[in-house]
Protein backbone atom coordinates (compact mmCIF):
# COMPACT_ATOMS: atom_id res chain seq x y z
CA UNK A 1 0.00 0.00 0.00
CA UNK A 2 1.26 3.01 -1.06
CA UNK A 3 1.97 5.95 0.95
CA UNK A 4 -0.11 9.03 1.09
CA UNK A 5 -0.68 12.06 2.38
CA UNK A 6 -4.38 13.00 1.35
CA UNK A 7 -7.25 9.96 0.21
CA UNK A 8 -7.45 10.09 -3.72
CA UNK A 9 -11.13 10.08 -5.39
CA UNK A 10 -10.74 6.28 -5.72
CA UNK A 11 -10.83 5.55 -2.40
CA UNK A 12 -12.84 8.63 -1.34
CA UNK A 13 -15.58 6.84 -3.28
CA UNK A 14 -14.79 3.46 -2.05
CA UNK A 15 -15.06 4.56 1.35
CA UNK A 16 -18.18 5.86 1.12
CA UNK A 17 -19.72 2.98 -0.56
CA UNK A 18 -18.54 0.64 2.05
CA UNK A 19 -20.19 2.67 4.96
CA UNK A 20 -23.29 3.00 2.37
CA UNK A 21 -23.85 -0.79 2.51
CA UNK A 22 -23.02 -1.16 6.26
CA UNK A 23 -25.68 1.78 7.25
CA UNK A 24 -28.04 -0.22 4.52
CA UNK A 25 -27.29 -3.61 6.26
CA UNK A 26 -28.41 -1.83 9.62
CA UNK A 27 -31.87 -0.21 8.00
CA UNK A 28 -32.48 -3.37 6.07
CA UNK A 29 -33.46 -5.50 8.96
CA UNK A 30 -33.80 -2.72 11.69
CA UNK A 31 -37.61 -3.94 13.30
CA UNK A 32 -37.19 -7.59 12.34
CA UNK A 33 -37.74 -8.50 16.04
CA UNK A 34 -39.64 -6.91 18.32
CA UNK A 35 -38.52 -5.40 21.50
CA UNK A 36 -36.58 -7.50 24.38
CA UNK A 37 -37.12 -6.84 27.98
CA UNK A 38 -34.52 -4.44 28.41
CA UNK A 39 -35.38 -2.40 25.27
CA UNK A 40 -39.06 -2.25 26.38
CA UNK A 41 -37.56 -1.10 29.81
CA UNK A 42 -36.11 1.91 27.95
CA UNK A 43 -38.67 2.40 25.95
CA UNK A 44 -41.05 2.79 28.90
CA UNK A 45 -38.54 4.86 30.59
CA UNK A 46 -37.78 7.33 27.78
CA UNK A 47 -41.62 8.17 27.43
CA UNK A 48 -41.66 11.90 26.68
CA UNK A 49 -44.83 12.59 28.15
CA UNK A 50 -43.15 12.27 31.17
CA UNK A 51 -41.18 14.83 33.42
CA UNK A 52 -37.57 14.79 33.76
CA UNK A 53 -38.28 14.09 37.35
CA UNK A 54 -40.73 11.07 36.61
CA UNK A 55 -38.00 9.46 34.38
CA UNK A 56 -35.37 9.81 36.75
CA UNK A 57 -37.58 7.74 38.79
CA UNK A 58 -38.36 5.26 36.77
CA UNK A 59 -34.79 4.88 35.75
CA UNK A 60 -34.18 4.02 39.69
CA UNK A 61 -36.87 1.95 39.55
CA UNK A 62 -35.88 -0.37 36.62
CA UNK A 63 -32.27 0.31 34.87
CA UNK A 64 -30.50 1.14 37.87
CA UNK A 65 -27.91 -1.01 36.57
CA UNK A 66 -27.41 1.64 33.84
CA UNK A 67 -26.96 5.49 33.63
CA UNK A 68 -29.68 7.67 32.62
CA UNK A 69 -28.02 9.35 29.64
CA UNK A 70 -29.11 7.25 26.83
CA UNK A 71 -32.57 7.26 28.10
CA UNK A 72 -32.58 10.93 28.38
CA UNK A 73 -31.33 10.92 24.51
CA UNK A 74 -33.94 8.65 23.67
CA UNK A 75 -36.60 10.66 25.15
CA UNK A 76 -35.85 13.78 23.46
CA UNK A 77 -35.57 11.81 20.27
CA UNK A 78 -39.38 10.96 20.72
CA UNK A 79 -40.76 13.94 21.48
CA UNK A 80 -39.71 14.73 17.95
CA UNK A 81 -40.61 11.66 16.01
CA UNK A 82 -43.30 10.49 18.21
CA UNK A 83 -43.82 7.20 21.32
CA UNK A 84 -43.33 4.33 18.55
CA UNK A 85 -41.02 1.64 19.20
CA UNK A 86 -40.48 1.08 15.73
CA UNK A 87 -39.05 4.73 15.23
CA UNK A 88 -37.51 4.59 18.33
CA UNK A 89 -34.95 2.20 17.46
CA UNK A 90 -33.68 4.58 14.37
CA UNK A 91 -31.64 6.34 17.23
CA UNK A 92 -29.30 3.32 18.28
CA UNK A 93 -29.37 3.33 14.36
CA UNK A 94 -28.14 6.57 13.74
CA UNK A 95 -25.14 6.31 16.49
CA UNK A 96 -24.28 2.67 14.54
CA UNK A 97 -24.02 4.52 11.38
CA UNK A 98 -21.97 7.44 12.20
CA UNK A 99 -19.34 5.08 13.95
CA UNK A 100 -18.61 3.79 10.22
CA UNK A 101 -17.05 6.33 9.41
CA UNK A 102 -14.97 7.36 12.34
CA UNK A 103 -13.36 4.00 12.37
CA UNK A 104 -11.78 4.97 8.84
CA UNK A 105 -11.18 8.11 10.59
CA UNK A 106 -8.78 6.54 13.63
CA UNK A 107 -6.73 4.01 11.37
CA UNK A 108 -6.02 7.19 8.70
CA UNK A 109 -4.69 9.03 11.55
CA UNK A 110 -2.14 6.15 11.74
CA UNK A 111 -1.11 5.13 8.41
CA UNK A 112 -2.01 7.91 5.90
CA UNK A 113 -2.80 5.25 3.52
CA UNK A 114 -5.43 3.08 2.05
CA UNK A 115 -5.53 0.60 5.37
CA UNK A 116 -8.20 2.82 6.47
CA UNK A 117 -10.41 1.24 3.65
CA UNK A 118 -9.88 -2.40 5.35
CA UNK A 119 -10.73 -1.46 9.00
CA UNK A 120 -14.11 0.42 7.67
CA UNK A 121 -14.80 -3.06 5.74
CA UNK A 122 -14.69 -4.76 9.06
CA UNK A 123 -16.55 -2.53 11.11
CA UNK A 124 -19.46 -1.71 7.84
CA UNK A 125 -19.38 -6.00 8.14
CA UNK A 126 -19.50 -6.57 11.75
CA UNK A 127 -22.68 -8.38 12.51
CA UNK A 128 -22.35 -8.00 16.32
CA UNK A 129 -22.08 -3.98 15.99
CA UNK A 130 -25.11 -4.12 13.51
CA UNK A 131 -27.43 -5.71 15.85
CA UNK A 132 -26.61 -3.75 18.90
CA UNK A 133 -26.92 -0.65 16.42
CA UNK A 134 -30.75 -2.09 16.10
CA UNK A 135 -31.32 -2.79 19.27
CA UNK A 136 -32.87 -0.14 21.91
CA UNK A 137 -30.35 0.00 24.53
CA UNK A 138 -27.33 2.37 24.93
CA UNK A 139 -24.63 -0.21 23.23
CA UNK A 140 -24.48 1.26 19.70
CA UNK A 141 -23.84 4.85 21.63
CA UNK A 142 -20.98 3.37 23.94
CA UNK A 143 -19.29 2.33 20.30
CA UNK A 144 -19.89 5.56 18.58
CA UNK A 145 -18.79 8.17 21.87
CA UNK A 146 -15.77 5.39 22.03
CA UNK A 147 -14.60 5.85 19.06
CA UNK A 148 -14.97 9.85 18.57
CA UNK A 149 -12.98 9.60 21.93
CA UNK A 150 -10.43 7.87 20.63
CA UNK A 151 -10.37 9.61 17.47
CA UNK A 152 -9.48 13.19 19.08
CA UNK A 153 -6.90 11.26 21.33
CA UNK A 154 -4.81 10.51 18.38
CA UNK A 155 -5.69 13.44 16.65
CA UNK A 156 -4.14 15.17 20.06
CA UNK A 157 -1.37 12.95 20.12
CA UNK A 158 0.17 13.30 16.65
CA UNK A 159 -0.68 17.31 16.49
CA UNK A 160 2.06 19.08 18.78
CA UNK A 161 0.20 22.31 18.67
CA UNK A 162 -2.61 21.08 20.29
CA UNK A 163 -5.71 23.64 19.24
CA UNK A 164 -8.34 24.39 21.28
CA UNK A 165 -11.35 23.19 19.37
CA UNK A 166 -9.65 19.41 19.54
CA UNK A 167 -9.06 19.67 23.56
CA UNK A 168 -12.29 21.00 24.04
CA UNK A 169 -14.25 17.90 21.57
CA UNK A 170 -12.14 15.50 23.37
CA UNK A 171 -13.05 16.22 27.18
CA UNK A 172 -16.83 16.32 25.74
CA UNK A 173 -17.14 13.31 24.18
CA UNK A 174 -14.49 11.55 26.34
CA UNK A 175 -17.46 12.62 29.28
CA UNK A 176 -19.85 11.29 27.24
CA UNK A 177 -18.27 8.40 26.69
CA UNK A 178 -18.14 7.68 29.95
CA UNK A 179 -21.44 8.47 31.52
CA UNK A 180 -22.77 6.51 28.87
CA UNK A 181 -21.41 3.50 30.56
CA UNK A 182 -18.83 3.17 33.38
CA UNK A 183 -16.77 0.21 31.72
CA UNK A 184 -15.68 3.06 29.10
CA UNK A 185 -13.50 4.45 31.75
CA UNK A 186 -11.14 1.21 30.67
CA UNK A 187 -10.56 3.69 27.76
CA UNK A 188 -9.53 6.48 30.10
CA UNK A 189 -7.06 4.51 32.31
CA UNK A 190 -5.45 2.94 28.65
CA UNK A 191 -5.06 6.47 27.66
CA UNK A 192 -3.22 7.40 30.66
CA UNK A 193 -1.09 4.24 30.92
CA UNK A 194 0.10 4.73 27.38
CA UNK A 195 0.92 8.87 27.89
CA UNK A 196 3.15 7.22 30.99
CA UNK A 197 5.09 4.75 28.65
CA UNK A 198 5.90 7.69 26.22
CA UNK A 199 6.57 10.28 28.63
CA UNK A 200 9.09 7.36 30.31
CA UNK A 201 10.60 6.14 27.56
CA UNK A 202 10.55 8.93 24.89
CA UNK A 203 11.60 11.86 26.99
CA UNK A 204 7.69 13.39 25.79
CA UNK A 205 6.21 15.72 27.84
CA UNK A 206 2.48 15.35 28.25
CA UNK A 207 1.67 18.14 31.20
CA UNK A 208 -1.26 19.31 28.95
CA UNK A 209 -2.86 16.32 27.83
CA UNK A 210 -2.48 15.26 31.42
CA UNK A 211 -4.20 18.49 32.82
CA UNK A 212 -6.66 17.55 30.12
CA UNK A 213 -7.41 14.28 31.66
CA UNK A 214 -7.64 15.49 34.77
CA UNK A 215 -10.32 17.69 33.78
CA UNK A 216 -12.03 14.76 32.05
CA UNK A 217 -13.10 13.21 35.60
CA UNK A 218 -13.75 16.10 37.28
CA UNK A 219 -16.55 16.51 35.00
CA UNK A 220 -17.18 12.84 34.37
CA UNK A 221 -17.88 12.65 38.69
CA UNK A 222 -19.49 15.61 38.67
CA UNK A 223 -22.54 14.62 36.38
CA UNK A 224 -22.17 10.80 37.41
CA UNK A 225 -20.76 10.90 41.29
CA UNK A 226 -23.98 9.77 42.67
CA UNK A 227 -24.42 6.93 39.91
CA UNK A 228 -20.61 5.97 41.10
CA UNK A 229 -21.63 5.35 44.76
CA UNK A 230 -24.58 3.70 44.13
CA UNK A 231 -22.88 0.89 41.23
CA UNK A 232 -20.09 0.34 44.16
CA UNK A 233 -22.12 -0.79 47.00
CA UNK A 234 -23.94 -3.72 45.34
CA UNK A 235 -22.18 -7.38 46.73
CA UNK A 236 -23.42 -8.66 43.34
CA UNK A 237 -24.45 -7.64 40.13
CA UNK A 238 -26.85 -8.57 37.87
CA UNK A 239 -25.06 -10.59 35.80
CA UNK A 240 -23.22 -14.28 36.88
CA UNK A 241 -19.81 -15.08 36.14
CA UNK A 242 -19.35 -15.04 32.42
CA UNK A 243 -15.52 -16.58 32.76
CA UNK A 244 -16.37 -19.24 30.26
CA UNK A 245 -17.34 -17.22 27.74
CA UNK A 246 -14.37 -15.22 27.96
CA UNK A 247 -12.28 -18.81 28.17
CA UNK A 248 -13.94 -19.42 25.29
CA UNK A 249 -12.21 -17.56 22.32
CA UNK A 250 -12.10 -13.90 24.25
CA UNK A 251 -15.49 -13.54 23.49
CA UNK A 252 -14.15 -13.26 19.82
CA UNK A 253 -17.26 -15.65 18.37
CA UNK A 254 -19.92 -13.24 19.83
CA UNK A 255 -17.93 -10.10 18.17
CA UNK A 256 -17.64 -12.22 14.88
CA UNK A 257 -20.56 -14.41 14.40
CA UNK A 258 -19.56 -17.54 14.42
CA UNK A 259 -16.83 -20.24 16.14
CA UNK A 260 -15.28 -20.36 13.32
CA UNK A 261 -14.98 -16.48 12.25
CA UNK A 262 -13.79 -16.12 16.11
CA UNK A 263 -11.20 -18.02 16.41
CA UNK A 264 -10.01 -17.16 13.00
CA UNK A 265 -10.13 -13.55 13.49
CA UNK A 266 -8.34 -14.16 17.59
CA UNK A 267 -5.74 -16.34 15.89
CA UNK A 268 -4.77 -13.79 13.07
CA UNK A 269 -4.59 -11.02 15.54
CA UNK A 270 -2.63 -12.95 18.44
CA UNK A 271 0.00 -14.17 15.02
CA UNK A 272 -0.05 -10.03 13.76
CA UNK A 273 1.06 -8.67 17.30
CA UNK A 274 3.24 -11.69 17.86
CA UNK A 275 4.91 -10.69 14.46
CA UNK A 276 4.95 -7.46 14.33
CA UNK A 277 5.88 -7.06 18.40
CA UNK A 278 8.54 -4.91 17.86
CA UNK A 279 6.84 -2.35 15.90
CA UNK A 280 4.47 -1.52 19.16
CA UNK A 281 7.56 -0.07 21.10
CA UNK A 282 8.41 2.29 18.37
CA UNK A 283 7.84 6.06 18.63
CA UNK A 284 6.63 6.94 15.12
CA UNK A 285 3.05 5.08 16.02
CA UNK A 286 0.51 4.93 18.41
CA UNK A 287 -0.18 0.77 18.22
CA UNK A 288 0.69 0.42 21.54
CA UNK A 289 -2.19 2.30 22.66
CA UNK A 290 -4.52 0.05 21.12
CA UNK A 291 -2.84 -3.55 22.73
CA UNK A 292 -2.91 -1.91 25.99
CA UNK A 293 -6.97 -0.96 25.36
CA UNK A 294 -7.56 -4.40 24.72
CA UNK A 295 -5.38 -5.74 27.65
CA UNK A 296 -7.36 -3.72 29.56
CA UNK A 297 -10.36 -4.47 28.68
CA UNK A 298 -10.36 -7.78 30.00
CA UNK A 299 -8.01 -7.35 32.90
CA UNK A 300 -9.95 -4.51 34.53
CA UNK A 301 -13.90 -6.23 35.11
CA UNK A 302 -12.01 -9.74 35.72
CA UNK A 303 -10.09 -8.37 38.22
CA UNK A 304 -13.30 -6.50 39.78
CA UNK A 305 -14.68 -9.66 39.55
CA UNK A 306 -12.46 -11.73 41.38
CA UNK A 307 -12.07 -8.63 43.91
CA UNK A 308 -16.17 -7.96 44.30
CA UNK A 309 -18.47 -9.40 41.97
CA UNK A 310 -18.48 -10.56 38.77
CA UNK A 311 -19.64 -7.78 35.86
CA UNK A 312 -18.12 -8.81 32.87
CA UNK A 313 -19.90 -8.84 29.69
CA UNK A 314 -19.08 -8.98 26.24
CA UNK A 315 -21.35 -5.63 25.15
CA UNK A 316 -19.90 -4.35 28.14
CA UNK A 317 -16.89 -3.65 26.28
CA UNK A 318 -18.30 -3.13 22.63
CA UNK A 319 -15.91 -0.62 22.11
CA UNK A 320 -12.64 -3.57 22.32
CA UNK A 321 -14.03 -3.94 18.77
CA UNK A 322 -12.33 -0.80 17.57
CA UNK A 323 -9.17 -1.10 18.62
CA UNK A 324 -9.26 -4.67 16.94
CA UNK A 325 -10.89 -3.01 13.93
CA UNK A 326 -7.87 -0.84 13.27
CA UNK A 327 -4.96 -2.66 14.31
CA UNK A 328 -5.62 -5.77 12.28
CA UNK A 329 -5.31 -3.89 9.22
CA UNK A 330 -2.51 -1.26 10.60
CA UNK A 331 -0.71 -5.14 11.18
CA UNK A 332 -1.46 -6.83 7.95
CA UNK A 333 0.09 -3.70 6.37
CA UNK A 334 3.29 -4.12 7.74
CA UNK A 335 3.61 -7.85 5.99
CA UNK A 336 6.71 -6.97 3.80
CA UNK A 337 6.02 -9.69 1.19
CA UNK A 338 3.25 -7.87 -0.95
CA UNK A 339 1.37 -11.42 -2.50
CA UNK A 340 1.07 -12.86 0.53
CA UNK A 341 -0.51 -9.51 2.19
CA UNK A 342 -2.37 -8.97 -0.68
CA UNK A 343 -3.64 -13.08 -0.16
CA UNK A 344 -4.16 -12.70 3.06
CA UNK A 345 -6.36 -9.64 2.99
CA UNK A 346 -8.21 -10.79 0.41
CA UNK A 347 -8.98 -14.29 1.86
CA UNK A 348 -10.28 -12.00 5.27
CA UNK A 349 -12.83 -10.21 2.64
CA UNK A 350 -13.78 -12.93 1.22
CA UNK A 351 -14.51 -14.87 4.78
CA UNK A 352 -16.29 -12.16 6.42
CA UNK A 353 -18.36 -11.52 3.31
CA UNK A 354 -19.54 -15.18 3.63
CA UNK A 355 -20.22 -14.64 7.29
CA UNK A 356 -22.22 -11.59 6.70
CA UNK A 357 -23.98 -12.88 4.07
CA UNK A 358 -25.16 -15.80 6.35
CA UNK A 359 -25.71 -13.78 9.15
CA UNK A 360 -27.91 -11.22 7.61
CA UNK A 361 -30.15 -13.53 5.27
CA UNK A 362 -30.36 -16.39 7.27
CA UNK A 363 -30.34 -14.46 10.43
CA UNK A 364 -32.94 -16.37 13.02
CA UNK A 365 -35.23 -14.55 15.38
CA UNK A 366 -34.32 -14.59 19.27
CA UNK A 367 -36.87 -11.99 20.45
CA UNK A 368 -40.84 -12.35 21.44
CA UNK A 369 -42.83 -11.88 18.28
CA UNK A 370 -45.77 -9.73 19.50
CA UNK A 371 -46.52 -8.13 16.40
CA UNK A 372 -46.73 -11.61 14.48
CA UNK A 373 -49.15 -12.82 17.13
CA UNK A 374 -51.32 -9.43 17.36
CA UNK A 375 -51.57 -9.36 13.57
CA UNK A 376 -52.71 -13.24 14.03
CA UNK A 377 -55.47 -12.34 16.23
CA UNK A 378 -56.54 -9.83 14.76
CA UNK A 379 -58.32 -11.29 11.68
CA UNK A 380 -60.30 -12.46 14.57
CA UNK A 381 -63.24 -10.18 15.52
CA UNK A 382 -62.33 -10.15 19.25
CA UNK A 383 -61.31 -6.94 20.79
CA UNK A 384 -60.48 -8.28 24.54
CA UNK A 385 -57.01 -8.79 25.20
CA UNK A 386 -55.88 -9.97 28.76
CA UNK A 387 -52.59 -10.22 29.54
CA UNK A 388 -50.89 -12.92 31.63
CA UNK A 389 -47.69 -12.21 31.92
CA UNK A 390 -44.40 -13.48 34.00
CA UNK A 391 -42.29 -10.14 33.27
CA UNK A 392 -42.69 -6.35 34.77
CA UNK A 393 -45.79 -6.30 33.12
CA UNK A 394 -46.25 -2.67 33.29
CA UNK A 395 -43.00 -2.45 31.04
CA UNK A 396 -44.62 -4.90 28.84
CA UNK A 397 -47.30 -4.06 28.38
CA UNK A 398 -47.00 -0.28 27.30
CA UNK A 399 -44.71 -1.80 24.59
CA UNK A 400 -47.76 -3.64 23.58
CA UNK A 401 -49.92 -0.95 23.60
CA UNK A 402 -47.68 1.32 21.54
CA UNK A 403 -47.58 -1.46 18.71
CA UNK A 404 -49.29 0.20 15.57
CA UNK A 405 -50.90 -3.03 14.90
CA UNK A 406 -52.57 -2.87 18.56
CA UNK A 407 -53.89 0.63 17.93
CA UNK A 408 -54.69 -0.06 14.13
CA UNK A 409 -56.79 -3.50 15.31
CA UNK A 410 -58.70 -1.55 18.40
CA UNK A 411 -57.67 -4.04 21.09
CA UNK A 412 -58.74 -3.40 24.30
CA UNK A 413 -55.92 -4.31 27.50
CA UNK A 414 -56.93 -6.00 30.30
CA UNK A 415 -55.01 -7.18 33.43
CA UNK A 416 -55.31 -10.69 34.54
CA UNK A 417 -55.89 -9.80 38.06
CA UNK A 418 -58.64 -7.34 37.09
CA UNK A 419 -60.30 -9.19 35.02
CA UNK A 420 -64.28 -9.64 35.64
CA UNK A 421 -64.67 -12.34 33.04
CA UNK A 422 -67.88 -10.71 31.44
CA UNK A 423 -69.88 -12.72 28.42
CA UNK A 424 -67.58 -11.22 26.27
CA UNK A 425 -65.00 -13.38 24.34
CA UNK A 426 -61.39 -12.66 25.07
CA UNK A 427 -57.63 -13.61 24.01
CA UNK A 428 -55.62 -14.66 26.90
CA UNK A 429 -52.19 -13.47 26.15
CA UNK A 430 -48.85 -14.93 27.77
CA UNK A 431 -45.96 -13.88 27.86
CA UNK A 432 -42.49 -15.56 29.76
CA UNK A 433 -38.55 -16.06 29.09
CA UNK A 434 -38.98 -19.54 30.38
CA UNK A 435 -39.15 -22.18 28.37
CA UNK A 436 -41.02 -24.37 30.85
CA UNK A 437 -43.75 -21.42 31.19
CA UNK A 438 -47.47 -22.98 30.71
CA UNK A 439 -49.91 -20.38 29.33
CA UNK A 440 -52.70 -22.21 31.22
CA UNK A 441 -54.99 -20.33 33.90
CA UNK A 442 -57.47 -23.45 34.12
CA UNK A 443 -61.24 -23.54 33.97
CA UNK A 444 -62.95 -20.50 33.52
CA UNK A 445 -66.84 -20.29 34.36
CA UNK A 446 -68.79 -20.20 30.88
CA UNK A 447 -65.77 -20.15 28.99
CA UNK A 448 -64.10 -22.62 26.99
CA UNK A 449 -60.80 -22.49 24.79
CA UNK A 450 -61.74 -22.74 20.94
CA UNK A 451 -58.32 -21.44 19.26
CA UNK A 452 -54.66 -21.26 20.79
CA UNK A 453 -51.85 -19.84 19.06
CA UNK A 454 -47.90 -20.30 19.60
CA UNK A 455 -45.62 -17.70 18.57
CA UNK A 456 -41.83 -17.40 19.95
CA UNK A 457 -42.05 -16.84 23.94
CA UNK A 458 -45.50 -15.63 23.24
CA UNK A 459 -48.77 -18.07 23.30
CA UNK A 460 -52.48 -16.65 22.55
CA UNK A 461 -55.60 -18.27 23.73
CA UNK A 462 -59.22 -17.42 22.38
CA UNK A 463 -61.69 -17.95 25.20
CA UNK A 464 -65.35 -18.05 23.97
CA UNK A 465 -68.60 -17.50 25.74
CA UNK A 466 -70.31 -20.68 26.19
């Protein structure tokens, strides 16, 4: 690849059609499953007919777990387009998108070359940052306020004359970045561990950037100091102890797919920085940077894990996926013998295409199908729906109720409990995560079951009048 100073219209063009087909990819199957229990949580949260003061509550109530800021985004962003949880999920969209192209962005920063073209390829291809990027939940924002981070880091780094419109960007978004999610601070601590190794080994003097950082969590526990004490005084978390997942390829089959497209993708990148290990510890590049994020990344929760309680997991730490994004190709470039790098990144295209391809077009549901089962029912003339359900049903149930099919098909909710079991005819609807849920409520007084539905964790019964 040859060396350049500015992109050339080729690749300009290139560029833009690979983060064309990755936004498309996103948009393509954006509402193919219905909401999850978390994103109705948010969803129900974020409801904009609410005051500030009602949401904060019901964040406290529900996604403690989790700071407020994405919900706060998301609730402005429906008080413009309107409570619909099909539009809402255009806003995890819209962060995916835009992190296309600052992933180009980073890597051109590095090697003012064409290897930025390869590292937007992988992130325009990456199935695991396209579904978070259509899923409701704050993941897809983590990623994008990550990476803009990171991008004005480098930018900082590799301009001596530092100018005020960079220093300020970076303290914003690095304090977005990390009130969007606490495990981004990894990204902070990498930042300042790698400043240390060049002001200790190449004589640098960093008193400005470091002032800068310092700055950076002032603000970050001013707006989030509260959220801080709270996270630290739980004896467990929510999740269990995910060390056999991480055993189990780094996680790198959840970031890539598939086994197979893990442990390909962990093995190349363990035989690049085993390679190429000298290069790290030179001064003319920042790769270093980028090991020590990913170190870090798994070193800091698994030690908080083994120290506390366990809080590890994998979308946790979306953002690992952009230093792996840019460092495979910064690596793969250094391969002196030009066929075999030219093989070897072409035999990468050609296996992530394949994996995308499957993974987008053969791509199986994993989420309740509500909408398939309320357009079901309602080519029946029966208007009663009561729910039965094993989840917060108050979160589920305004999801329900904000389904356009729902409103379009005039159902009428009911609660189980306050059900009076008139002579009216009514669908019993069920909802539960467990597989070993029965949708059964027994023998109802002048009612008997003529139709029953199944649908994925969903099951509809049609009680009739005798």
């Amino acid at each position: 690849m040859l060396m350049q100073s500015v992109i050339n219209i080729k690749d300009k063009i290139l560029y833009l059609i690979l983060i064309l087909l990755g936004i498309f990819t996103i948009f393509y199957q954006i509402n193919l499953e219905d909401l999850w229990l978390d994103e109705m949580t948010s969803f129900w949260i974020a409801d904009p007919t609410l005051s500030y003061s009602e949401t904060v509550n019901r964040q406290k109530y529900t996604d403690w777990h989790n700071p407020i800021l994405f919900n706060i985004i998301l609730k402005n962003f429906l008080n413009l387009v309107g409570y619909n949880p099909d539009l809402a999920r255009y806003l995890p969209s819209l962060f995916g998108s835009l992190s296309f192209f600052i992933i180009g962005l980073i890597t051109f920063q590095e090697k003012k070359d064409n290897t930025f073209l390869l590292s937007t390829f992988l992130a325009c291809s990456s199935i695991y940052l396209i579904k978070y990027s259509q899923e409701l939940r704050p993941y897809s924002l983590l990623f994008f306020s990550s990476a803009l981070n990171i991008f004005f880091y480098i930018k900082m780094l590799r301009d001596p004359e530092k100018k005020n419109i960079d220093i300020f960007l970076f303290i914003f978004f690095s304090v977005i970045n990390y009130s969007v999610n606490p495990f981004s601070l990894i990204i902070y601590f990498s930042q300042i561990t790698y400043l240390v190794y060049r002001s200790l080994f190449f004589r640098e003097k960093h008193k400005s950037y470091l002032i800068t950082l310092i700055l950076i969590f002032f603000f970050y526990l001013l707006f989030n100091y509260n959220y801080i004490l709270y996270q630290i005084s739980f004896d467990n978390y929510m999740l269990s102890n995910d060390i056999m997942n991480v055993i189990d390829g780094l996680y790198f089959p959840r970031f890539f797919g598939s086994k197979i497209m893990g442990y390909f993708y962990l093995f190349l990148l363990i035989s690049l920085i085993f390679k190429n290990r000298k290069i790290f510890f030179e001064k003319n590049n920042n790769y270093l940077f980028f090991l020590i994020l990913i170190f870090f990344s798994y070193l800091a929760p698994l030690s908080y894990g083994l120290i506390r309680t366990p809080v590890l997991h994998d979308r946790y730490i979306i953002f690992i996926l952009i230093p792996i994004f840019i460092i495979i190709p910064l690596l793969l470039n250094e391969i002196s013998n030009e066929k075999i790098k030219r093989y070897l990144v072409l035999f990468v295209i050609i296996l992530t295409l394949s994996n995308h391809y499957i993974e987008i077009f053969q791509r199986s549901k994993a989420k309740p199908e509500f909408k398939k089962t309320l357009i079901q029912i309602s080519n029946v003339n029966i208007k009663n729906i009561v729910f039965d359900i094993q989840e917060p049903s108050f979160m589920v149930s305004n999801y329900i109720k904000n389904i356009k099919i729902f409103k379009k098909a005039g159902f009428i909710y009911h609660k189980y409990e306050d059900y009076d079991f008139r002579n009216e005819d009514f669908w019993l609807l069920c909802y539960s995560t467990d597989p070993n849920y029965n949708c059964d409520i027994g023998e109802i007084k002048n009612f008997k079951v003529i139709d029953t539905k199944k649908n994925l964790f969903i099951e509809t019964k049609l009680y009739s009048f005798k």
